[in-house]
PDB file of N, CA and C in Angstrom:
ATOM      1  N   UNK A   1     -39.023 -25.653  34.899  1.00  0.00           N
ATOM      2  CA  UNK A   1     -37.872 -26.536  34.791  1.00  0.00           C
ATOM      3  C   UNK A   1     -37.558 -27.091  36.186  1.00  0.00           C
ATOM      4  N   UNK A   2     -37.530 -28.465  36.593  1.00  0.00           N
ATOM      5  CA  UNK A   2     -37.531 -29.007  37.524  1.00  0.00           C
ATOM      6  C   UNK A   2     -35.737 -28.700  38.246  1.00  0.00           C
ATOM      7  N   UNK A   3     -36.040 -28.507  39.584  1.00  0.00           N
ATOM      8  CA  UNK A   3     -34.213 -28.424  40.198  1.00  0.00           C
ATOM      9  C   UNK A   3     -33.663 -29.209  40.438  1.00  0.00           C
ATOM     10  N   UNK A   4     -32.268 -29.329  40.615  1.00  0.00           N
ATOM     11  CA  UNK A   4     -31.537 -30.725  41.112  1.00  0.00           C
ATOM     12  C   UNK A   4     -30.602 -29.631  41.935  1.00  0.00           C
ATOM     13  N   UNK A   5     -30.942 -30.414  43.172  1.00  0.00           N
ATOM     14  CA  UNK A   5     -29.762 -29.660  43.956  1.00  0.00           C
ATOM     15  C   UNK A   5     -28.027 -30.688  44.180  1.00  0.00           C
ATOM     16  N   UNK A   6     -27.379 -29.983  43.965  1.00  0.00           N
ATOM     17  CA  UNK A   6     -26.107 -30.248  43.527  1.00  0.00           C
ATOM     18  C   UNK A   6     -25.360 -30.608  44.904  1.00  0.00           C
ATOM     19  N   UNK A   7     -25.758 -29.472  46.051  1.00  0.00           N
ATOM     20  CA  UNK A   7     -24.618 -29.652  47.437  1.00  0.00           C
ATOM     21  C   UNK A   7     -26.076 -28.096  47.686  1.00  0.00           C
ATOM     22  N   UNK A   8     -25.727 -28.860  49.135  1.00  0.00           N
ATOM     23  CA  UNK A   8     -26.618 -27.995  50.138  1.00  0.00           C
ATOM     24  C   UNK A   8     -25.963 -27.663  51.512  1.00  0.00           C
ATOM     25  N   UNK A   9     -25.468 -26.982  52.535  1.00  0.00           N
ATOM     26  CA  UNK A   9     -24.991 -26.815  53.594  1.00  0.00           C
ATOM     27  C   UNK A   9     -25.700 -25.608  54.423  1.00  0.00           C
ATOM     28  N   UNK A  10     -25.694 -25.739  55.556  1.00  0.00           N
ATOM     29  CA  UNK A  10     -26.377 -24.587  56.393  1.00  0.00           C
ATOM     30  C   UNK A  10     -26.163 -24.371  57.321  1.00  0.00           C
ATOM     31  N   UNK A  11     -25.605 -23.910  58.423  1.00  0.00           N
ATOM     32  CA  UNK A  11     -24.888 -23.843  59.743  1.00  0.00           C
ATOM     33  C   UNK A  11     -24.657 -22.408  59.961  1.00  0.00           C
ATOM     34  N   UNK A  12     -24.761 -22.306  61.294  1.00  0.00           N
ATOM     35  CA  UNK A  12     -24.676 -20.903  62.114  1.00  0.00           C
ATOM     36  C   UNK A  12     -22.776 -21.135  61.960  1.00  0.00           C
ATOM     37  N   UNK A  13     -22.650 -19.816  61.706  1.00  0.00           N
ATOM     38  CA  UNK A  13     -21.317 -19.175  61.396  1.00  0.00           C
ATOM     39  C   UNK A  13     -20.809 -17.810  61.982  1.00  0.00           C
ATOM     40  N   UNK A  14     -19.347 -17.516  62.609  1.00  0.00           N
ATOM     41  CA  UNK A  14     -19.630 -16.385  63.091  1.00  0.00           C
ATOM     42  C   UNK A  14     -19.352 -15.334  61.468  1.00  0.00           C
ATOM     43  N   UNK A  15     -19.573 -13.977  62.112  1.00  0.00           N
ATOM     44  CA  UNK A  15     -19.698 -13.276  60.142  1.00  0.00           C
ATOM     45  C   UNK A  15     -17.940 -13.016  59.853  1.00  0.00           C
ATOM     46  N   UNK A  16     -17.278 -13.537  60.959  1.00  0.00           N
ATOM     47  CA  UNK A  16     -15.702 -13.278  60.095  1.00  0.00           C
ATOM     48  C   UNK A  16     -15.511 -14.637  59.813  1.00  0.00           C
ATOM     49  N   UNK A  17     -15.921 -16.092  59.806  1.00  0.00           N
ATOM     50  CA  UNK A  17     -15.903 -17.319  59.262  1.00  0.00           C
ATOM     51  C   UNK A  17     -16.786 -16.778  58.002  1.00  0.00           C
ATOM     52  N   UNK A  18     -17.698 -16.367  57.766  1.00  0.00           N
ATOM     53  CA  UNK A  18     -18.449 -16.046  56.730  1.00  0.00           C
ATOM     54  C   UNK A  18     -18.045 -15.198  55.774  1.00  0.00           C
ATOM     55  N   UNK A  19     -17.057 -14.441  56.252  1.00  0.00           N
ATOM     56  CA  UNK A  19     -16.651 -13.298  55.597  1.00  0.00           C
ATOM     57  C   UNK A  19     -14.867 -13.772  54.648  1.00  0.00           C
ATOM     58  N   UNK A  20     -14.505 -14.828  55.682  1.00  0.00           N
ATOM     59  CA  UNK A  20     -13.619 -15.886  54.852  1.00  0.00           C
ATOM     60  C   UNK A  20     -13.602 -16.562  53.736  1.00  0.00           C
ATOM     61  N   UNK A  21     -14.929 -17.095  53.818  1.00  0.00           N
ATOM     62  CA  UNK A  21     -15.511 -18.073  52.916  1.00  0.00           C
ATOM     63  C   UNK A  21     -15.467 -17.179  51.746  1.00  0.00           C
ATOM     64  N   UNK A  22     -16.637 -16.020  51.963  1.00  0.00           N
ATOM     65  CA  UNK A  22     -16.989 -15.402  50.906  1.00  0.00           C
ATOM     66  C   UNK A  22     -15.759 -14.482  49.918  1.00  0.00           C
ATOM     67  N   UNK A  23     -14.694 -14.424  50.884  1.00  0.00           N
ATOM     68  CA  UNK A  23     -13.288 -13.807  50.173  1.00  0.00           C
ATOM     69  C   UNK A  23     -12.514 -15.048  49.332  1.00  0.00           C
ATOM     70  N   UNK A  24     -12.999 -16.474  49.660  1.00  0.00           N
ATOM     71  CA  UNK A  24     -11.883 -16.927  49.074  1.00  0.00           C
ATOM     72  C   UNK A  24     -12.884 -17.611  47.779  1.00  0.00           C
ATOM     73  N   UNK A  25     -13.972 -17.275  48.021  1.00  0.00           N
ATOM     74  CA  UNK A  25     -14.884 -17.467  46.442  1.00  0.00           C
ATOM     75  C   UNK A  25     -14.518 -16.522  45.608  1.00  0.00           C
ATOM     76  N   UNK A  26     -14.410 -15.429  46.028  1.00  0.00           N
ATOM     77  CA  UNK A  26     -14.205 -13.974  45.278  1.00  0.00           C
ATOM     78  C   UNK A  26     -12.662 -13.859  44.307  1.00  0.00           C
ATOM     79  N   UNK A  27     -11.551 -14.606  45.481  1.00  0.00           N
ATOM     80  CA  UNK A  27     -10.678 -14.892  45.474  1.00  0.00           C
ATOM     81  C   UNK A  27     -10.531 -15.765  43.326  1.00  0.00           C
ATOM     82  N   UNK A  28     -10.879 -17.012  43.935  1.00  0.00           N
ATOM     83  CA  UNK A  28     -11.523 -18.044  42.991  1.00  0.00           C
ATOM     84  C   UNK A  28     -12.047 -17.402  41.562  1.00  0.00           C
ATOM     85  N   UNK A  29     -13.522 -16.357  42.041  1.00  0.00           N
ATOM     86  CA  UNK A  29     -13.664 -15.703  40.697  1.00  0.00           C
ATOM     87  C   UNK A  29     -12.593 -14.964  40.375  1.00  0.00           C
ATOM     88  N   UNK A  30     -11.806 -14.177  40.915  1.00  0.00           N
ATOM     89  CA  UNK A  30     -10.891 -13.022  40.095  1.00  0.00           C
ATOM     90  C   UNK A  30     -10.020 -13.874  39.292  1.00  0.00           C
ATOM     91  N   UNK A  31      -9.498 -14.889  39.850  1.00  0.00           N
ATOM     92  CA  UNK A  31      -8.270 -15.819  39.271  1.00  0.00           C
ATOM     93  C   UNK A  31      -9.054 -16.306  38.343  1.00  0.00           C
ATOM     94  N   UNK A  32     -10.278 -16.787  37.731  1.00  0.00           N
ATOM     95  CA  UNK A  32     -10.416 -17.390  37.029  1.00  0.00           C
ATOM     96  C   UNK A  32     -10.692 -19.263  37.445  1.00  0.00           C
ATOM     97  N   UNK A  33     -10.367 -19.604  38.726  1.00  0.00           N
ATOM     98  CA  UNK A  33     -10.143 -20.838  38.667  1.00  0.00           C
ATOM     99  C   UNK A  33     -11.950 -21.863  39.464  1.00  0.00           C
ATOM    100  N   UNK A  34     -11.871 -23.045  39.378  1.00  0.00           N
ATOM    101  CA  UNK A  34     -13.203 -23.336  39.675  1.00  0.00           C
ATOM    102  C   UNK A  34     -13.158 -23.595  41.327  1.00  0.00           C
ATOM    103  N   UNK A  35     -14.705 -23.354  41.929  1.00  0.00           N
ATOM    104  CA  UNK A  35     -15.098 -23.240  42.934  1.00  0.00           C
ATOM    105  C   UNK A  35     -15.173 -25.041  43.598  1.00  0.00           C
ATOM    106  N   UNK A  36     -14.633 -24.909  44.815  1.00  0.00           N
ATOM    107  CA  UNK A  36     -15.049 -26.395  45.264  1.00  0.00           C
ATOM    108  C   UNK A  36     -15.909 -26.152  46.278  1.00  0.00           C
ATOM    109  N   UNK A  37     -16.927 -26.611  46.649  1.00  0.00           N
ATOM    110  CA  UNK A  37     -17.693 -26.374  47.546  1.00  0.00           C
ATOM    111  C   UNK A  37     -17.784 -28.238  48.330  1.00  0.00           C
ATOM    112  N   UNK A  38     -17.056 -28.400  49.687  1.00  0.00           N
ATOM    113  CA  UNK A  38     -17.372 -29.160  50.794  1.00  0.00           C
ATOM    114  C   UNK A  38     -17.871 -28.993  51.692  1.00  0.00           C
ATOM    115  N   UNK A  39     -18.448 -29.839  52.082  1.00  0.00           N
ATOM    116  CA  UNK A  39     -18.998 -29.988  53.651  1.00  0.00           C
ATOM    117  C   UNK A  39     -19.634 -31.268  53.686  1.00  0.00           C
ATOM    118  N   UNK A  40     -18.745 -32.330  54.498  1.00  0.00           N
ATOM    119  CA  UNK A  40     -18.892 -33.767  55.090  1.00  0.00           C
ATOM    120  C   UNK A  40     -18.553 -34.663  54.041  1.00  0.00           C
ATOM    121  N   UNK A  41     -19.382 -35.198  53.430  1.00  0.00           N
ATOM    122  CA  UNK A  41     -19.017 -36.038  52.678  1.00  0.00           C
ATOM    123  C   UNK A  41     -19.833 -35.726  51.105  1.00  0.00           C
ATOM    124  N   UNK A  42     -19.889 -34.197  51.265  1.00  0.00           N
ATOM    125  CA  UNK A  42     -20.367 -33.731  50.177  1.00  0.00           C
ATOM    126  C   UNK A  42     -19.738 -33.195  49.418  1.00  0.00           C
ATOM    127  N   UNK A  43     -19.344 -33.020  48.154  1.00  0.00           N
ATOM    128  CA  UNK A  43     -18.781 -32.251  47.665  1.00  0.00           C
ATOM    129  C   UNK A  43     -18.772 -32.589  45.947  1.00  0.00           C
ATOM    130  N   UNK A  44     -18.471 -30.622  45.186  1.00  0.00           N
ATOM    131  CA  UNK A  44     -19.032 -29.843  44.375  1.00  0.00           C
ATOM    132  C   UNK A  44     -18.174 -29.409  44.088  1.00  0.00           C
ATOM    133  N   UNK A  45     -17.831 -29.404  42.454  1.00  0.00           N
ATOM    134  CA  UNK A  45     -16.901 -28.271  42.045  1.00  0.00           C
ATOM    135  C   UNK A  45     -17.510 -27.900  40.796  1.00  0.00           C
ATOM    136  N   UNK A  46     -17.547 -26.856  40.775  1.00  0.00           N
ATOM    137  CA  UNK A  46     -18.189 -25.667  39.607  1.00  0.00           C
ATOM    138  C   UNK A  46     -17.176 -24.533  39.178  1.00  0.00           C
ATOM    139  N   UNK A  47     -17.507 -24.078  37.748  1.00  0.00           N
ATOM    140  CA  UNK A  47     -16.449 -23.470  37.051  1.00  0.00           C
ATOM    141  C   UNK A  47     -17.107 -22.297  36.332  1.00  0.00           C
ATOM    142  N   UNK A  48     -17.906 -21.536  37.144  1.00  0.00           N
ATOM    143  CA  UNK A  48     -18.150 -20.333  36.620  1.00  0.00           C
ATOM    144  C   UNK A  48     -17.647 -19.673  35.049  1.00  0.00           C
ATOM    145  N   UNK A  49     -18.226 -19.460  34.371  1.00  0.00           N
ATOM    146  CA  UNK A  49     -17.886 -18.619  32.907  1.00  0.00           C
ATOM    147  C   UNK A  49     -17.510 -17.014  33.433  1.00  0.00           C
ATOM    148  N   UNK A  50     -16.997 -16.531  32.593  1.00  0.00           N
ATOM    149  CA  UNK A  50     -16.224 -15.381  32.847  1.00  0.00           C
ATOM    150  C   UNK A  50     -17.535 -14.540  32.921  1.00  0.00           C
ATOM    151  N   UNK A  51     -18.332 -14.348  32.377  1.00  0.00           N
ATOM    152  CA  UNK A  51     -19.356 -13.257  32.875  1.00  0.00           C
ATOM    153  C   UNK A  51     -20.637 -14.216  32.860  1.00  0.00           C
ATOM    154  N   UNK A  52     -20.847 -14.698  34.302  1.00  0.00           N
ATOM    155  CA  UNK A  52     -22.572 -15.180  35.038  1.00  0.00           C
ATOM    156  C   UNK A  52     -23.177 -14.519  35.060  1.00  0.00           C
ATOM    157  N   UNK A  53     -24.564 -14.695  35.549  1.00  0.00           N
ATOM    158  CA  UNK A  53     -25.437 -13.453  36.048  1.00  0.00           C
ATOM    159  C   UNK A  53     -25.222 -13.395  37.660  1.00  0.00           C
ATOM    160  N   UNK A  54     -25.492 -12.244  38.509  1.00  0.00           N
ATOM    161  CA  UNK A  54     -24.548 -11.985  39.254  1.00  0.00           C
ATOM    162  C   UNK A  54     -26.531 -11.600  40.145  1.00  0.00           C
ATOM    163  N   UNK A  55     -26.903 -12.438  41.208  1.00  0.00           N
ATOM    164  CA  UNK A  55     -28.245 -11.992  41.723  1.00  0.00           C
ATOM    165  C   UNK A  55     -28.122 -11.737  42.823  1.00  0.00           C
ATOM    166  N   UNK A  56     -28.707 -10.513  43.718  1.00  0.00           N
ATOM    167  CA  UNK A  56     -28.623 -10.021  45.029  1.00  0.00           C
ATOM    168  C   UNK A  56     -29.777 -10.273  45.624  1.00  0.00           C
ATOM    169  N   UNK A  57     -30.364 -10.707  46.829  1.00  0.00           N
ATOM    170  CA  UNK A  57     -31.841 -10.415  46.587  1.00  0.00           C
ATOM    171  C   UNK A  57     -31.704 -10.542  48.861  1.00  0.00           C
ATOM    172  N   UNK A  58     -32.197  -9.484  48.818  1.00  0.00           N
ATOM    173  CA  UNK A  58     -32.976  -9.726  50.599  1.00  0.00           C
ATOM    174  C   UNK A  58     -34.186  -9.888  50.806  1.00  0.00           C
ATOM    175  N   UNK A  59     -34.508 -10.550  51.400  1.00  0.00           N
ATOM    176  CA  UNK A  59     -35.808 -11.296  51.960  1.00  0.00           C
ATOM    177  C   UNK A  59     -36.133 -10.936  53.202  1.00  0.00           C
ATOM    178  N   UNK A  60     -37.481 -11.428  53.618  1.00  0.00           N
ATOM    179  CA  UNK A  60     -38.189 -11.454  55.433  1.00  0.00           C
ATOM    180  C   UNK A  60     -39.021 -12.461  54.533  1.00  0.00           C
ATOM    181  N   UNK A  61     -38.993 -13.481  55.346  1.00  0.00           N
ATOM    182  CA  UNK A  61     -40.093 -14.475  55.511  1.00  0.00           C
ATOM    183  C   UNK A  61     -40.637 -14.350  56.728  1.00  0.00           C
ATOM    184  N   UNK A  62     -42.172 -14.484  56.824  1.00  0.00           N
ATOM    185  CA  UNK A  62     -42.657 -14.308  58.660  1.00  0.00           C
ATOM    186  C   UNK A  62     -43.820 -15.711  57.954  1.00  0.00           C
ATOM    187  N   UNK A  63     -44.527 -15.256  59.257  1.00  0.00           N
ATOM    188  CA  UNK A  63     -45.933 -16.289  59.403  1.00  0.00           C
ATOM    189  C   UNK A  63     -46.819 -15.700  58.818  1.00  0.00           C
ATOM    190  N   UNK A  64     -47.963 -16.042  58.805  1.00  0.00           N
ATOM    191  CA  UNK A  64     -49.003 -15.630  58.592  1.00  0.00           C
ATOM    192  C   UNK A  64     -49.272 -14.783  59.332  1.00  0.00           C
ATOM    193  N   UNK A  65     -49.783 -13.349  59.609  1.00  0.00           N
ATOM    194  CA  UNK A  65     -50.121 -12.676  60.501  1.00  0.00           C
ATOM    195  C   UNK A  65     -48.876 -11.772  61.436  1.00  0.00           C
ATOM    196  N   UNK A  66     -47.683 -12.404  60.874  1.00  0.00           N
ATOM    197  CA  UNK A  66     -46.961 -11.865  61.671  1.00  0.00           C
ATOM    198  C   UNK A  66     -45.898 -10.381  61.138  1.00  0.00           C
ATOM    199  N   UNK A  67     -45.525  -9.536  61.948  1.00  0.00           N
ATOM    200  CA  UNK A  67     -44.944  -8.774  61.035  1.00  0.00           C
ATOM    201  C   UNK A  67     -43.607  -8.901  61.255  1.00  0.00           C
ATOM    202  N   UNK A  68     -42.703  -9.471  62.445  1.00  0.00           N
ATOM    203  CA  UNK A  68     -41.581 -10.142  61.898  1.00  0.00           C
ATOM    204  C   UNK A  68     -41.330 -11.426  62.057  1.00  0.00           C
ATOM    205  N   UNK A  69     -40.155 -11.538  61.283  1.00  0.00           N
ATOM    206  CA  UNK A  69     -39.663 -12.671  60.857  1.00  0.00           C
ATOM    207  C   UNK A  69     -38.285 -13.579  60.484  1.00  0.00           C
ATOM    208  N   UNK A  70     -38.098 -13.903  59.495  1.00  0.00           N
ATOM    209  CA  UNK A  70     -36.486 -14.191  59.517  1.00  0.00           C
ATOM    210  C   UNK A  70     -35.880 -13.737  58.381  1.00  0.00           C
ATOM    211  N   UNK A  71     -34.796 -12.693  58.573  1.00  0.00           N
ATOM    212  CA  UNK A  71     -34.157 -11.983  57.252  1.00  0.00           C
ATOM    213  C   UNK A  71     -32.985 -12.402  56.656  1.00  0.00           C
ATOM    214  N   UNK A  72     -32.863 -12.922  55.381  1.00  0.00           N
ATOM    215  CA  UNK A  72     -31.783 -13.132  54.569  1.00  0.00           C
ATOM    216  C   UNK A  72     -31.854 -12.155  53.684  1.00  0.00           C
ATOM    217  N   UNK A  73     -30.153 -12.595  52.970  1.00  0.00           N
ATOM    218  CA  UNK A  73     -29.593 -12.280  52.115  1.00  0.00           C
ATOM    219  C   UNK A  73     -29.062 -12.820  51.256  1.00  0.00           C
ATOM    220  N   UNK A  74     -29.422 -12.761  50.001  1.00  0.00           N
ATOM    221  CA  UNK A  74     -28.946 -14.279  49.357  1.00  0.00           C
ATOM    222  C   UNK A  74     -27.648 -13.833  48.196  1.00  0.00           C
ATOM    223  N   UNK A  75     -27.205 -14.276  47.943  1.00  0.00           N
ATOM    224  CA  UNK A  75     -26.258 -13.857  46.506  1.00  0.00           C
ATOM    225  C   UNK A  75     -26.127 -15.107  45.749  1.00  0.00           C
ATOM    226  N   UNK A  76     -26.534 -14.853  44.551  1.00  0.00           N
ATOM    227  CA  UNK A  76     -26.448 -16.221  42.994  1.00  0.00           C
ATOM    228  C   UNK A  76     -25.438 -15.969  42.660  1.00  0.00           C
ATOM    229  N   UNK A  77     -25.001 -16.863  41.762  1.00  0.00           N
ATOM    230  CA  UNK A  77     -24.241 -16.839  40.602  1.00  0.00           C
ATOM    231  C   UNK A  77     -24.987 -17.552  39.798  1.00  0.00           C
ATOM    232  N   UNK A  78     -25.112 -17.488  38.262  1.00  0.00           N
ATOM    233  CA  UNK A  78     -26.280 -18.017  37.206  1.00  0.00           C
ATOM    234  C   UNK A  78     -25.347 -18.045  36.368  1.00  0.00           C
ATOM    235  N   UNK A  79     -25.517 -19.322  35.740  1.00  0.00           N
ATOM    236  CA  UNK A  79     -24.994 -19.588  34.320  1.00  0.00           C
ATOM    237  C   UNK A  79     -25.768 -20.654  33.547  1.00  0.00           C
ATOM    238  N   UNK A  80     -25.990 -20.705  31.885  1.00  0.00           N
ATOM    239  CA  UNK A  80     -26.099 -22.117  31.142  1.00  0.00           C
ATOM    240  C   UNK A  80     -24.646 -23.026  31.085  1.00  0.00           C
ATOM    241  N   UNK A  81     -25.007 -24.035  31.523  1.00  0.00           N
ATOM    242  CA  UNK A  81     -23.827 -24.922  31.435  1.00  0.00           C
ATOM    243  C   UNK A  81     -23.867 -25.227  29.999  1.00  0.00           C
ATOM    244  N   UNK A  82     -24.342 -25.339  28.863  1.00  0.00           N
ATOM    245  CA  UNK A  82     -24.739 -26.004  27.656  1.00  0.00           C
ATOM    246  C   UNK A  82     -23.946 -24.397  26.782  1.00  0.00           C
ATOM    247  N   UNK A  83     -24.273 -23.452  27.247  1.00  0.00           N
ATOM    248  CA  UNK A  83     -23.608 -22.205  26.744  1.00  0.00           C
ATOM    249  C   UNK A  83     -21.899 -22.309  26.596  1.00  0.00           C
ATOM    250  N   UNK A  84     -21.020 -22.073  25.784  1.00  0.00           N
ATOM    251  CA  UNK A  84     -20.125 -21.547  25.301  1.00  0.00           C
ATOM    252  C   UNK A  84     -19.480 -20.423  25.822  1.00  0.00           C
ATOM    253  N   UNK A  85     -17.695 -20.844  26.473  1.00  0.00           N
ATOM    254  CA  UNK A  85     -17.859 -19.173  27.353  1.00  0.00           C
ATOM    255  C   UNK A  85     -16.556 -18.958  26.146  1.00  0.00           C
ATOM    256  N   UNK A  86     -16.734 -18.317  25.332  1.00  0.00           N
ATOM    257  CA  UNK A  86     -16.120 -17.955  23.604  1.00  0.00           C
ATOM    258  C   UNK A  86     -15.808 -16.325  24.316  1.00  0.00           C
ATOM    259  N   UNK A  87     -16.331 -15.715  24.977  1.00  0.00           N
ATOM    260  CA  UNK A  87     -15.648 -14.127  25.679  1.00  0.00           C
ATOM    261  C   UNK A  87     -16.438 -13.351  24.591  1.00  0.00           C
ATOM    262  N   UNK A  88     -16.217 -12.102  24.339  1.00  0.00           N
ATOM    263  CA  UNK A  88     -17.168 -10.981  23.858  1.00  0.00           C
ATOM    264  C   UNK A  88     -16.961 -11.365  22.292  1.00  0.00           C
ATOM    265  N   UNK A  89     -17.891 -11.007  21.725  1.00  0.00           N
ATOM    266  CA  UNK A  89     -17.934 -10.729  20.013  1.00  0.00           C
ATOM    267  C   UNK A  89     -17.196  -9.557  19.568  1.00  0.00           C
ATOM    268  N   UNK A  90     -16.298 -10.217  18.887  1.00  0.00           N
ATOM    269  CA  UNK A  90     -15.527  -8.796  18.829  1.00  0.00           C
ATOM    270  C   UNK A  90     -15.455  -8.829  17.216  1.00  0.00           C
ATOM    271  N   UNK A  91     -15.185  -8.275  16.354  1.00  0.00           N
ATOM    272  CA  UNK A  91     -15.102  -7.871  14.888  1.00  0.00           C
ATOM    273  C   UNK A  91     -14.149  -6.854  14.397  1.00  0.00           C
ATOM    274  N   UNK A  92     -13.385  -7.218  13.685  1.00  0.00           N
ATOM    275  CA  UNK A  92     -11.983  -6.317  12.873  1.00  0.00           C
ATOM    276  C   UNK A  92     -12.160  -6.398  12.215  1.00  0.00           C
TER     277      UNK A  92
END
């Protein structure tokens, strides 16, 4: 399935600017309300369903031959937009 990227940003940050950001997304999910994502003249707003898939994943990318390299950490959020957020199946 081919990607479309929506909003892209990347910049050196110190980790308590980073650690801002990432509280007031968190923030955003607990309340329920949708995410705006800016930077310049870009901008994104997304509305997470009450239960996404939730992906952690750390990485090292190096060179060829090399044994280090550059380490991330990534965190997703996954959802079908075409999906229905209807909350759990419940039956009485």
């Amino acid at each position: 399935m081919p990607e479309e990227v929506l909003f892209k940003s990347e910049s050196e940050q110190t980790r308590s600017d980073i650690a801002a950001m990432l509280r007031n997304v968190a923030d955003k999910l607990d309340s329920g309300d949708p995410i705006t994502l800016t930077a310049g003249q870009q901008s994104v707003t997304l509305d997470p369903p009450a239960r996404p898939t939730f992906e952690v994943k750390a990485e090292r990318e190096t060179s060829t031959g090399a044994t280090e390299g550059e380490l991330s950490i990534e965190f997703e959020l996954e959802w079908d937009e075409r999906a229905s957020d209807d909350g759990e199946l419940q039956i009485e």
